[in-house]
C-alpha atoms as a PDB file:
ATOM      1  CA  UNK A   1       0.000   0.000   0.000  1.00  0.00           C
ATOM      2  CA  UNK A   2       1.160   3.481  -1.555  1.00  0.00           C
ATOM      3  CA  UNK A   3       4.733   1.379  -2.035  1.00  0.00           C
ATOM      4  CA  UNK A   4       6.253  -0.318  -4.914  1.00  0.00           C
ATOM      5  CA  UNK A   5       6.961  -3.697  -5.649  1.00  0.00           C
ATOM      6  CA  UNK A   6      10.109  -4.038  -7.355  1.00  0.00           C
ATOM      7  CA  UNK A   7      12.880  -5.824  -6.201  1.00  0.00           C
ATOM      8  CA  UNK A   8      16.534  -4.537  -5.652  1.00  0.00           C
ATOM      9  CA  UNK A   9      17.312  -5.759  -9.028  1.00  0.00           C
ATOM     10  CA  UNK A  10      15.578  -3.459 -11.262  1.00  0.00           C
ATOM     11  CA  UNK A  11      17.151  -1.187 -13.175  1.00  0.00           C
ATOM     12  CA  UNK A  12      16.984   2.366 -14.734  1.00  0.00           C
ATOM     13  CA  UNK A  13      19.415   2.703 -17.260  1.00  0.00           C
ATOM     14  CA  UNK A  14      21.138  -0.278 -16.853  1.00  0.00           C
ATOM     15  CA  UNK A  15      21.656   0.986 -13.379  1.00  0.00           C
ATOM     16  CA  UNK A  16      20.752  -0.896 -10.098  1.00  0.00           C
ATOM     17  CA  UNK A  17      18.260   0.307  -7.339  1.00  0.00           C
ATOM     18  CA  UNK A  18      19.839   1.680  -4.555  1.00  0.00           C
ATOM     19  CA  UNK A  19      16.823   0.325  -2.332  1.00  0.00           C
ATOM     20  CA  UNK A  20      13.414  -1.214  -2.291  1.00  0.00           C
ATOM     21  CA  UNK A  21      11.304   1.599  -1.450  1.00  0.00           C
ATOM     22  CA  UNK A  22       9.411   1.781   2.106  1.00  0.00           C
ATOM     23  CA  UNK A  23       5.614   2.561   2.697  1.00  0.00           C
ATOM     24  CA  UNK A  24       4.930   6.271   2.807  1.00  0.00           C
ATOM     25  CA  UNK A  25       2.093   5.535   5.224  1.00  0.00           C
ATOM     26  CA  UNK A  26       1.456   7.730   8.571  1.00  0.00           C
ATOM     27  CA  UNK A  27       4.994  10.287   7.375  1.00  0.00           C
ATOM     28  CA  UNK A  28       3.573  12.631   8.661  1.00  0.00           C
ATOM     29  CA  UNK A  29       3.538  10.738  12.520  1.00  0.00           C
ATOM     30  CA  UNK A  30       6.876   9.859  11.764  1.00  0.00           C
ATOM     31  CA  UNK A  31       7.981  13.497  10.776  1.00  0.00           C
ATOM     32  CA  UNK A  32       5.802  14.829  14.362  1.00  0.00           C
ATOM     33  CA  UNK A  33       8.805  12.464  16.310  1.00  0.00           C
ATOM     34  CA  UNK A  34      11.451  14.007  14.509  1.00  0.00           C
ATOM     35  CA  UNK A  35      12.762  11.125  12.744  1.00  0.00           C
ATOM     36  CA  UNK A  36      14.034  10.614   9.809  1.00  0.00           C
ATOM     37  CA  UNK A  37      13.252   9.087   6.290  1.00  0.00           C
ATOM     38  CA  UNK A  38      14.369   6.643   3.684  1.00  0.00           C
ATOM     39  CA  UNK A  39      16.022   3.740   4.524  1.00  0.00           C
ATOM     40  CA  UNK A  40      19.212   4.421   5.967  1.00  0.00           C
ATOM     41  CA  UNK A  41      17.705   7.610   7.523  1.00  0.00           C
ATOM     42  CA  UNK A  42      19.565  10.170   5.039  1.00  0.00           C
ATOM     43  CA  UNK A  43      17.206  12.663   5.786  1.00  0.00           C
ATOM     44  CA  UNK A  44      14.830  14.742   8.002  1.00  0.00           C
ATOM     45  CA  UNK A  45      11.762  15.824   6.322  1.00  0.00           C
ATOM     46  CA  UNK A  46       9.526  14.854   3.745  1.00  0.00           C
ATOM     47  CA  UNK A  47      10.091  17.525   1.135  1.00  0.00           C
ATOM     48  CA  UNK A  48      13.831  16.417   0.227  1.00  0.00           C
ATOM     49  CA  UNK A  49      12.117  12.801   0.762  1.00  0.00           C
ATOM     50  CA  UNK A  50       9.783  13.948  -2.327  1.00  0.00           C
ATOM     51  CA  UNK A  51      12.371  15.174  -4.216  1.00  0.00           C
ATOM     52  CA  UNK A  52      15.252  12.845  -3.853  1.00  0.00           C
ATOM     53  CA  UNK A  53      13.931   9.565  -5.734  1.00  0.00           C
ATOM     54  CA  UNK A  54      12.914  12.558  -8.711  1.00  0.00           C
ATOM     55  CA  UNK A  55      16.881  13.350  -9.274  1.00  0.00           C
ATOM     56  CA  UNK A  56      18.099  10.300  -8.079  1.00  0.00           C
ATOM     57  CA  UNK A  57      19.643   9.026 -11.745  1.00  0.00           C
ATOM     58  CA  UNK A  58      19.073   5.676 -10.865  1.00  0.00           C
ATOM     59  CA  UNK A  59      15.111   5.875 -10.521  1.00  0.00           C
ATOM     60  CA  UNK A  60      13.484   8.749 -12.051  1.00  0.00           C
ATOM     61  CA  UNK A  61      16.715  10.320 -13.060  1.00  0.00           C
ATOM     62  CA  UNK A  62      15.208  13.762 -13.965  1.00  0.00           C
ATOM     63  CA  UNK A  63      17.160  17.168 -13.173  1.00  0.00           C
ATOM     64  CA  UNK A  64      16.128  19.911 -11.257  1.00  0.00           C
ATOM     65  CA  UNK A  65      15.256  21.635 -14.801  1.00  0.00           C
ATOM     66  CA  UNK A  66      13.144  18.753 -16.214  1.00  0.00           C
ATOM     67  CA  UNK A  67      11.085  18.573 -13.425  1.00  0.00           C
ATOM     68  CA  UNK A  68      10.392  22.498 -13.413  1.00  0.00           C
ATOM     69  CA  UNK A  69       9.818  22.561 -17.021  1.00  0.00           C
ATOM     70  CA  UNK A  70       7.395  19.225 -17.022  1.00  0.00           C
ATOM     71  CA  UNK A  71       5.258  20.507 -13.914  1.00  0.00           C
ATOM     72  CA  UNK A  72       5.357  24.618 -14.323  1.00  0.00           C
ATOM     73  CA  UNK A  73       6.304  24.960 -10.819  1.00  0.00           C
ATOM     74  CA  UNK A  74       9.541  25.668  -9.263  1.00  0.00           C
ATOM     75  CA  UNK A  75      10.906  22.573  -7.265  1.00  0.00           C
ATOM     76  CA  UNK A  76      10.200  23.786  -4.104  1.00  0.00           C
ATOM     77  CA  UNK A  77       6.625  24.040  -5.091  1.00  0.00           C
ATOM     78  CA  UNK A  78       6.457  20.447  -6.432  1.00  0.00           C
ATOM     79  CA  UNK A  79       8.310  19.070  -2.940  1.00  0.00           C
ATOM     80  CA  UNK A  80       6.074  20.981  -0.927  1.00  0.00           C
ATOM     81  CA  UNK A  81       2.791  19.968  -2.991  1.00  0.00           C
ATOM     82  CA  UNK A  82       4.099  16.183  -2.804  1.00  0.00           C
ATOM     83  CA  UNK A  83       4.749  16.625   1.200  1.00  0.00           C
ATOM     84  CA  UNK A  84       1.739  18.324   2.209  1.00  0.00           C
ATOM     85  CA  UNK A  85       0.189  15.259  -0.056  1.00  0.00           C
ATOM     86  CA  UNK A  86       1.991  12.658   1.453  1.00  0.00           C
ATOM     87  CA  UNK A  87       1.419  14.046   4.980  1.00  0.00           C
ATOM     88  CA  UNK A  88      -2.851  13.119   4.709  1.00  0.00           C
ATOM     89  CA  UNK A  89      -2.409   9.694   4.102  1.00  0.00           C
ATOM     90  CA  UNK A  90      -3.209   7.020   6.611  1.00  0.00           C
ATOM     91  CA  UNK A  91      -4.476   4.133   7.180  1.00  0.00           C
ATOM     92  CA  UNK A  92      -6.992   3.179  10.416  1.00  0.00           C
ATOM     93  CA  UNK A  93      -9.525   1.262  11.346  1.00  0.00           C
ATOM     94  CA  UNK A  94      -7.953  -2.258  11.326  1.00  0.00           C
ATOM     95  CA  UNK A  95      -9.467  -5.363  12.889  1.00  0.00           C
ATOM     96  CA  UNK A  96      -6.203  -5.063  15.216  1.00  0.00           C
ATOM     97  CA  UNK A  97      -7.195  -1.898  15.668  1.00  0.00           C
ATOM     98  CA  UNK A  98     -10.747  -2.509  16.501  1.00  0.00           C
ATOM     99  CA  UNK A  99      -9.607  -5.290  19.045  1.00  0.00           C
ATOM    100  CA  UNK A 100      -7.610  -2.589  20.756  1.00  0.00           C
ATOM    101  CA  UNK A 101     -10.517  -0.726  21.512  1.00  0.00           C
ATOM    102  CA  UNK A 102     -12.428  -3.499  23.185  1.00  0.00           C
ATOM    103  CA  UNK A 103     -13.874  -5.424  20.105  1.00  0.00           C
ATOM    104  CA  UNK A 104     -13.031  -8.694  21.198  1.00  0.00           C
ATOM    105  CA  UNK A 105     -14.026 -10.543  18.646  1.00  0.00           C
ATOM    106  CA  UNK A 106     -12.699  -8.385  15.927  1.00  0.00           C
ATOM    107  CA  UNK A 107      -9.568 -11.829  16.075  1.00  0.00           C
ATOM    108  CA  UNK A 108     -10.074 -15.165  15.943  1.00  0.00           C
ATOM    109  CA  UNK A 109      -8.309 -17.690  18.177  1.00  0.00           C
ATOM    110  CA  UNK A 110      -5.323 -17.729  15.897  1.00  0.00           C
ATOM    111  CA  UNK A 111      -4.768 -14.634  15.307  1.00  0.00           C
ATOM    112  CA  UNK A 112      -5.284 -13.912  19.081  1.00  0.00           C
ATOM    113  CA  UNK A 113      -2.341 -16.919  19.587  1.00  0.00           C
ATOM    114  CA  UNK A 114      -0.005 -14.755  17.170  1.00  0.00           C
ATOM    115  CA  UNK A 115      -0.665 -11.480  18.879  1.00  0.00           C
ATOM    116  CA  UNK A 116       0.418 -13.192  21.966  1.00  0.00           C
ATOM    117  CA  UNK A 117       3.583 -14.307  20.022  1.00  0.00           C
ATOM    118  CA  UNK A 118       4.669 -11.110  18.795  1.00  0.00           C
ATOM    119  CA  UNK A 119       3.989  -9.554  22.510  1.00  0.00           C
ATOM    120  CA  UNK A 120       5.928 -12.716  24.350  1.00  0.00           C
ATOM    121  CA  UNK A 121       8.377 -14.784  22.999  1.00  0.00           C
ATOM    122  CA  UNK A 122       8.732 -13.545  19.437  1.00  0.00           C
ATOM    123  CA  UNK A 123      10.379 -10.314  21.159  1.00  0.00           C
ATOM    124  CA  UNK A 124       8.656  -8.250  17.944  1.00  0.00           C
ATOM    125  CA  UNK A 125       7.544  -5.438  20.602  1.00  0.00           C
ATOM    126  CA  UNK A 126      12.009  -4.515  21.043  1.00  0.00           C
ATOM    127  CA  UNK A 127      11.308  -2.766  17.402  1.00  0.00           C
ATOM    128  CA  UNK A 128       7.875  -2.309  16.448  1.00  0.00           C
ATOM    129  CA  UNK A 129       6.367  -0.347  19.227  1.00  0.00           C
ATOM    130  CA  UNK A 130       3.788   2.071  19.502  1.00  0.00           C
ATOM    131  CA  UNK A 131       0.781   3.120  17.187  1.00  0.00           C
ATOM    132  CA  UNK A 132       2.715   2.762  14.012  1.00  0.00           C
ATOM    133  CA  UNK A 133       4.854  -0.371  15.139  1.00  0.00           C
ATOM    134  CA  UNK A 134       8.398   1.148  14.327  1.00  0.00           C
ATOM    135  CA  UNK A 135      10.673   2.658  17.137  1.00  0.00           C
ATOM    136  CA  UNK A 136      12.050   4.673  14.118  1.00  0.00           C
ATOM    137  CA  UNK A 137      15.322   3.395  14.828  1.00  0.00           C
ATOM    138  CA  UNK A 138      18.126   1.508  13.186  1.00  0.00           C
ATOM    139  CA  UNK A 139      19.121  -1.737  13.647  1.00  0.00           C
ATOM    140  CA  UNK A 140      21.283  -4.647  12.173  1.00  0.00           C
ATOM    141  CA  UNK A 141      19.202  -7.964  11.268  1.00  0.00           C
ATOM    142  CA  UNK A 142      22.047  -9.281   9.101  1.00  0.00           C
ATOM    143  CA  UNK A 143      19.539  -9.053   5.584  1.00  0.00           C
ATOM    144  CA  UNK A 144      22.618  -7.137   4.299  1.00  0.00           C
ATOM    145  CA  UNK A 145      25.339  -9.522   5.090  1.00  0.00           C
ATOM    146  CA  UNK A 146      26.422 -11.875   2.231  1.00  0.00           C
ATOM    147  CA  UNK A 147      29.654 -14.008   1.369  1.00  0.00           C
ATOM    148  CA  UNK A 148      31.537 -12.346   4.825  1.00  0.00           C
ATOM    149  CA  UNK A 149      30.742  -9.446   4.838  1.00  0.00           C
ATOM    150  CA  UNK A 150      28.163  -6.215   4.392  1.00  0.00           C
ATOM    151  CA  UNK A 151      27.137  -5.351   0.904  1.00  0.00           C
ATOM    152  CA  UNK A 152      25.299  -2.447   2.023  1.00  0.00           C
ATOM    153  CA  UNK A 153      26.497  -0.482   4.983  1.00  0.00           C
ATOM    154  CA  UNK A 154      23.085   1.437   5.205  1.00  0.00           C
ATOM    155  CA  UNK A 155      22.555   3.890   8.341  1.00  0.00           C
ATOM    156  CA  UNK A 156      26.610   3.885   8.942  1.00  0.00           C
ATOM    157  CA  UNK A 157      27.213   5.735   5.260  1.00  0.00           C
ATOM    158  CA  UNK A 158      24.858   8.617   6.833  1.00  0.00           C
ATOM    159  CA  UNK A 159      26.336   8.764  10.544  1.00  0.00           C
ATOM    160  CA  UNK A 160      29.775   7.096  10.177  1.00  0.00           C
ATOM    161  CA  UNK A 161      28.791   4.979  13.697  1.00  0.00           C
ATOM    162  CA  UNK A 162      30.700   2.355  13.786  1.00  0.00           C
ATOM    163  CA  UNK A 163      27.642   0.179  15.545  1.00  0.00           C
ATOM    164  CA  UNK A 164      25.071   1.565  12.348  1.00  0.00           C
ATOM    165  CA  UNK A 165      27.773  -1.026   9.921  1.00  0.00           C
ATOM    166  CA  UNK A 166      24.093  -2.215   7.754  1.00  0.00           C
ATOM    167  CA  UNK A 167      21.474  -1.345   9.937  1.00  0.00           C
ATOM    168  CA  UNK A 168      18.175  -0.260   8.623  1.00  0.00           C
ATOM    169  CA  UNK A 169      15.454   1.902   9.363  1.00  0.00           C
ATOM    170  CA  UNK A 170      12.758  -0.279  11.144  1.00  0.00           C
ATOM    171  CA  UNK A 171       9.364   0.155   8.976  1.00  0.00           C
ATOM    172  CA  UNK A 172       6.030   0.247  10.225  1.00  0.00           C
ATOM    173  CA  UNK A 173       3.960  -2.685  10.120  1.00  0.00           C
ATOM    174  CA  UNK A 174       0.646  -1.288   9.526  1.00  0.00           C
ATOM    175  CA  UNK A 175      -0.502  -2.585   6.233  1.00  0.00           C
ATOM    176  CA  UNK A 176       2.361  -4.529   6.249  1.00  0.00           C
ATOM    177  CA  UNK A 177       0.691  -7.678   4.137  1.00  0.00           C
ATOM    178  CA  UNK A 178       0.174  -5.245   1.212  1.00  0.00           C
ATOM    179  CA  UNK A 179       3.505  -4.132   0.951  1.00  0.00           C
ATOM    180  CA  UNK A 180       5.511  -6.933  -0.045  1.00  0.00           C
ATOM    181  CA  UNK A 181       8.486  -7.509  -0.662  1.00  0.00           C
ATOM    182  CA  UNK A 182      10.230  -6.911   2.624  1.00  0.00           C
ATOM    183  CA  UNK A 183      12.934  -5.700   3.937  1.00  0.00           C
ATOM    184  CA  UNK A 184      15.474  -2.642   2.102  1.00  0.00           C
ATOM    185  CA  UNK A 185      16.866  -4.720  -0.921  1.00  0.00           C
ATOM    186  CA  UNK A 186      13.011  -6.686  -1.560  1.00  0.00           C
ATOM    187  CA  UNK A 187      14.926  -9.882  -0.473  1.00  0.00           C
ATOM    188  CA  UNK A 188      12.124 -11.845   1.485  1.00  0.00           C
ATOM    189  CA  UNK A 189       9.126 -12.478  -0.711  1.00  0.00           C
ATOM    190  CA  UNK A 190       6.223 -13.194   1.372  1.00  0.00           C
ATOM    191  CA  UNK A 191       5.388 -12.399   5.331  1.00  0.00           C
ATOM    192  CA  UNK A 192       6.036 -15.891   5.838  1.00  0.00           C
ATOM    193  CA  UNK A 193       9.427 -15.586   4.161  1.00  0.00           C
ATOM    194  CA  UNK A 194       9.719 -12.644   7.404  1.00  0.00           C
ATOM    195  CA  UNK A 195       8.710 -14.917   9.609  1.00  0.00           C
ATOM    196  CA  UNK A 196      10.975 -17.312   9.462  1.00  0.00           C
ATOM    197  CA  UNK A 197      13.667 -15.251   8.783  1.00  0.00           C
ATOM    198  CA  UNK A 198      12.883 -13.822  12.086  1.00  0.00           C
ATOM    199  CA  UNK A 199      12.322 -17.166  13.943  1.00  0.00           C
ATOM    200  CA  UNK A 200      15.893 -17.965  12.539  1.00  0.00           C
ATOM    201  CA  UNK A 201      17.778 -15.082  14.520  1.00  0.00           C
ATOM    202  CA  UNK A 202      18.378 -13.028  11.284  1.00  0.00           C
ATOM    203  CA  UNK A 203      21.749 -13.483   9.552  1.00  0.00           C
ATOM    204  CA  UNK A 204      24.486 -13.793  12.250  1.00  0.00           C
ATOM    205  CA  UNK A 205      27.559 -11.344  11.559  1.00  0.00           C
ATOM    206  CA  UNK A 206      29.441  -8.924  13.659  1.00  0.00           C
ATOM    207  CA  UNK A 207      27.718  -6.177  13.955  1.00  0.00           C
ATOM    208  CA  UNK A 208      24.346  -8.034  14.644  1.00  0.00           C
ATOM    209  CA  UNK A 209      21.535  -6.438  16.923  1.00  0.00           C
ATOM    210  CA  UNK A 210      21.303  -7.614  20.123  1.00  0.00           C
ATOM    211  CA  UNK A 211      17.663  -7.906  20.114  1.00  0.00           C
ATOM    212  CA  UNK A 212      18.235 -10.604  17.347  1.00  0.00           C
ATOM    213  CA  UNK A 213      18.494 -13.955  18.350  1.00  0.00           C
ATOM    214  CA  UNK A 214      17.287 -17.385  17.160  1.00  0.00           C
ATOM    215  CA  UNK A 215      13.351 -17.953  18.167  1.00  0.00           C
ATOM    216  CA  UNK A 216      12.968 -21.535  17.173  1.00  0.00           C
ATOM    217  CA  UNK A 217       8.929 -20.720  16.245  1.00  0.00           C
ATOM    218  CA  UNK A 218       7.247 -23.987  15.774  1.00  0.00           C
ATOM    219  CA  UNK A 219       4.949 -24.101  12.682  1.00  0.00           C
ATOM    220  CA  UNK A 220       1.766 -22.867  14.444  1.00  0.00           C
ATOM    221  CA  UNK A 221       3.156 -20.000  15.820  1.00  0.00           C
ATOM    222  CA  UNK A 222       4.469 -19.252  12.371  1.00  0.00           C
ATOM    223  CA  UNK A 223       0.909 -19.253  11.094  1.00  0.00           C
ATOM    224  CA  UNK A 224      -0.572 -17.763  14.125  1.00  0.00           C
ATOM    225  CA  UNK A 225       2.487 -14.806  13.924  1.00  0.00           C
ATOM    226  CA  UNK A 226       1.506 -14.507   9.849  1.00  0.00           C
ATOM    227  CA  UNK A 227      -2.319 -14.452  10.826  1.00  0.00           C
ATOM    228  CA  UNK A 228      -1.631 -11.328  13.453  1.00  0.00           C
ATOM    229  CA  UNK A 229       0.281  -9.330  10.880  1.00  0.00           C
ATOM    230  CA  UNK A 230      -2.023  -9.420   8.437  1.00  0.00           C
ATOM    231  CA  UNK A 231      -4.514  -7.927  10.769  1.00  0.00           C
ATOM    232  CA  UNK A 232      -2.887  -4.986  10.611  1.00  0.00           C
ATOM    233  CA  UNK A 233      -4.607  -4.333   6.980  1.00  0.00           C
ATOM    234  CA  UNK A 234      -6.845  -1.011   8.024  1.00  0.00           C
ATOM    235  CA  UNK A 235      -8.957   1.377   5.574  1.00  0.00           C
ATOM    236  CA  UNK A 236      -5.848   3.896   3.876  1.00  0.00           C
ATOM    237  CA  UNK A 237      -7.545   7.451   3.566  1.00  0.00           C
ATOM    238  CA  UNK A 238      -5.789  10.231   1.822  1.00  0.00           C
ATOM    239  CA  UNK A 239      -6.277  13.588   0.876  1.00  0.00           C
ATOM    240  CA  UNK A 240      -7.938  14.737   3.647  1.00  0.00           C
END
């Protein structure tokens, strides 16, 4: 929802993707916490958010020029159009969401079972936390670690912390079954694919987070894990 779903892989110009592109969902919460966007965090507001994938050469790849002479307006009038756009979208009204306020029987029994998962032993509550379930932080689940070593260094290219070596911006779950793939490169296909990507500690390396760690799920909590998430689907108004 309001993402993409292209893989790392595709290309513009014979040039790869730098990243698989996050939700854009509730920005406007996120921008109220001061946090910051993309990815790897690279910035702090959603106007250069708007404009960077415009100018970026491999994804729109137009110039400053271009864009002013396509749209009429100056770019600062297109970024601020875009932002003040993107900060009216949301998405509510979820059968999670309805449970929260008392609706009991807005789950079933298994999806009940996962919420209890993701709550206890799953440890999912260390990163996604509060109404948008992201602590807007950065942390390393190994997705970026290949062959010995990182292949994309992520938040540490923007901060140059030595503990950010390819940690990634966690995303918000909400609507998180209609925004496959996941993760920054597009690498795990399906939620189930998170799952048990998850329930296998992530990708061990050095610089791992130590929130992390193998969970052993058995293959009802799995399920039960997948049938939570998937309650967080809501009604995505915009515009408003």
């Amino acid at each position: 929802m309001f993402t993409e779903t292209l893989r790392l892989d595709e290309e513009i110009d014979r040039q790869t993707r730098v990243e698989y592109l996050d939700t854009i969902l509730h920005e406007s919460e996120r921008l109220s916490r001061g946090r910051s966007f993309f990815w790897d965090g690279r910035v702090n507001s959603l106007e250069p958010q708007a404009l960077q994938p415009i100018i970026n050469p491999i994804e729109l790849g137009l110039t400053e020029a271009e864009l002013e002479r396509r749209t009429g307006m100056k770019v600062t009038e297109v970024t601020a159009a875009l932002a003040s756009y993107v900060r009216t979208i949301r998405s509510g009204d979820s059968r999670f969401d309805r449970y929260a306020a008392g609706r009991r029987d807005s789950l079933n029994a298994l999806e009940k079972a996962g919420l209890e998962v993701f709550r206890g032993e799953g440890g999912c509550t260390a990163c996604h936390i509060g109404p948008n379930f992201t602590d807007e932080l950065f942390h390393n689940t190994g997705v970026a670690w290949h062959d010995g070593r990182i292949t994309d260094e992520g938040r540490f290219a923007v901060s140059g912390n030595p503990r950010d070596h390819g940690a990634f911006k966690t995303p918000t779950l909400r609507d998180v079954a209609g925004s496959a793939p996941y993760m920054h490169d597009g690498s795990l296909a399906t939620l189930e694919d998170g799952v048990k990507f998850y329930s296998e500690g992530g990708q061990s390396n050095p610089y791992l987070d130590s929130q992390i760690r193998p969970r052993h799920f058995s293959p009802e909590e799995k399920r039960s894990l997948t049938a939570f998430l998937r309650t967080l689907s809501g009604k995505v108004r915009e515009g408003l």
